[in-house]
C-alpha atoms as a PDB file:
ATOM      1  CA  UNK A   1     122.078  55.644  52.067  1.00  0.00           C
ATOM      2  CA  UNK A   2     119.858  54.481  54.333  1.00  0.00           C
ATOM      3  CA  UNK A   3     121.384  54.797  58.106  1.00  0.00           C
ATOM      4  CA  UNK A   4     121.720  51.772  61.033  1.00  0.00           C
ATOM      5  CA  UNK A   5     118.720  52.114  63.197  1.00  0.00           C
ATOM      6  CA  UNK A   6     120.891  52.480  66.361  1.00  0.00           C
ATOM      7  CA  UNK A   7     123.004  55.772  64.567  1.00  0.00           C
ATOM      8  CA  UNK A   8     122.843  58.480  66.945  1.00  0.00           C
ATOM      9  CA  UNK A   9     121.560  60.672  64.159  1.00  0.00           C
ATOM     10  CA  UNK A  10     118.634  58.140  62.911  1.00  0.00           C
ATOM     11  CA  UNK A  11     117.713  58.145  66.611  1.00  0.00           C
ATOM     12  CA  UNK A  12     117.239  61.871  66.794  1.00  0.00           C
ATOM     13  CA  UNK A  13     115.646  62.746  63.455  1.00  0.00           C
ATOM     14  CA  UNK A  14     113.257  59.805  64.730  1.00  0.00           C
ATOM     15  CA  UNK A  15     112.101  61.711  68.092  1.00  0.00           C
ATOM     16  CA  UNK A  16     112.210  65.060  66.594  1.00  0.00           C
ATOM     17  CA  UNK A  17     110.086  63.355  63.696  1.00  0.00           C
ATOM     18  CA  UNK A  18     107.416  62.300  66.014  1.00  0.00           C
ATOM     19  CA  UNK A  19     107.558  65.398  67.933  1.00  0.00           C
ATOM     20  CA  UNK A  20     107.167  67.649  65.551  1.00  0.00           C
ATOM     21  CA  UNK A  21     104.828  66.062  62.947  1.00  0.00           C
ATOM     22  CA  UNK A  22     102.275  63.372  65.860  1.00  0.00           C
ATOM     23  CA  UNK A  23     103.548  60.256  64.031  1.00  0.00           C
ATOM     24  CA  UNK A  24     103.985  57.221  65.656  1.00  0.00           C
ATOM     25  CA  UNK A  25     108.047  56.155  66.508  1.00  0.00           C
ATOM     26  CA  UNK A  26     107.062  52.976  64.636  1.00  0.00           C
ATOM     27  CA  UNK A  27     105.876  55.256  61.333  1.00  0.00           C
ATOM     28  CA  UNK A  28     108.757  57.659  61.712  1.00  0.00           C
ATOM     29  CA  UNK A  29     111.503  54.671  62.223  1.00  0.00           C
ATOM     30  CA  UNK A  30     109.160  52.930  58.974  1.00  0.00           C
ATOM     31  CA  UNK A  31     109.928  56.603  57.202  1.00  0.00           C
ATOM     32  CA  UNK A  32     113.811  56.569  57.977  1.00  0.00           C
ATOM     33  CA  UNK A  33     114.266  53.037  56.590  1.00  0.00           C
ATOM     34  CA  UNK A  34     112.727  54.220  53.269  1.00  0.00           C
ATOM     35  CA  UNK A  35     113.622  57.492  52.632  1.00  0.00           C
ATOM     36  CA  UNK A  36     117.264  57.632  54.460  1.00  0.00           C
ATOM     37  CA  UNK A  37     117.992  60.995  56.619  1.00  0.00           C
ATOM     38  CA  UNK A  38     116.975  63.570  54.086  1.00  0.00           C
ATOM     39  CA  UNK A  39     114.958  65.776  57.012  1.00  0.00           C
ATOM     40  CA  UNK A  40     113.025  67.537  54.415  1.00  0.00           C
ATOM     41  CA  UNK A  41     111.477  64.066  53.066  1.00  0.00           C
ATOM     42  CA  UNK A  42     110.702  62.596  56.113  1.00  0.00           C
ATOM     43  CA  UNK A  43     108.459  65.950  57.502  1.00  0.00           C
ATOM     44  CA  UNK A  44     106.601  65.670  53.750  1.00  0.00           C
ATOM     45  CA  UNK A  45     105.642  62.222  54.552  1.00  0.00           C
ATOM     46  CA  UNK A  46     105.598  62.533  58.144  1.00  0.00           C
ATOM     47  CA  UNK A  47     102.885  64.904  57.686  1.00  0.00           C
ATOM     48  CA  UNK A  48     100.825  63.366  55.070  1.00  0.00           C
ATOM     49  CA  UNK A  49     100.866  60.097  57.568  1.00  0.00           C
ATOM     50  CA  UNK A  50      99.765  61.695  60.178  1.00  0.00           C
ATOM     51  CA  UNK A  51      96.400  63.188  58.304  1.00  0.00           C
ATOM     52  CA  UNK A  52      95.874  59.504  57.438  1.00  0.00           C
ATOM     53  CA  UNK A  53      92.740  57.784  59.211  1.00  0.00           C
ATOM     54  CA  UNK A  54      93.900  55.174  61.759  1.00  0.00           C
ATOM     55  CA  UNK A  55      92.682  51.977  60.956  1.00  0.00           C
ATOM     56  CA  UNK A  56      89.709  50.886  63.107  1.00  0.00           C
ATOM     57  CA  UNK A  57      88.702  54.581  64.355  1.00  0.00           C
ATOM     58  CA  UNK A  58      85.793  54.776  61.480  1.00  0.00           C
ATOM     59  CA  UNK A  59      86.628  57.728  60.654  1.00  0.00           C
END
């Protein structure tokens, strides 16, 4: 089950989500929403995100 945006615990795997993987807060709320709170999920995607080109670098 996906959890409320404003859950204490979304909130928190959200900021250690971004800390620990250099996602966006945007891309790791985006991840929550789709995936739910499972924190082993989220870092697998997290992390394959974050190798992603950003749009309009080029690169």
């Amino acid at each position: 089950m996906t959890p409320h945006p404003q859950t204490t615990e979304a909130l928190a795997l959200v900021q250690k989500l971004v800390a620990e993987t250099g996602v966006s807060e945007a891309q790791a709320w985006e991840l929550v929403f789709l995936l739910g709170i499972n924190w082993a999920s989220l870092v697998r995607e997290a992390k394959i995100m974050a190798r992603q080109p950003k749009a309009g670098t080029g690169r």
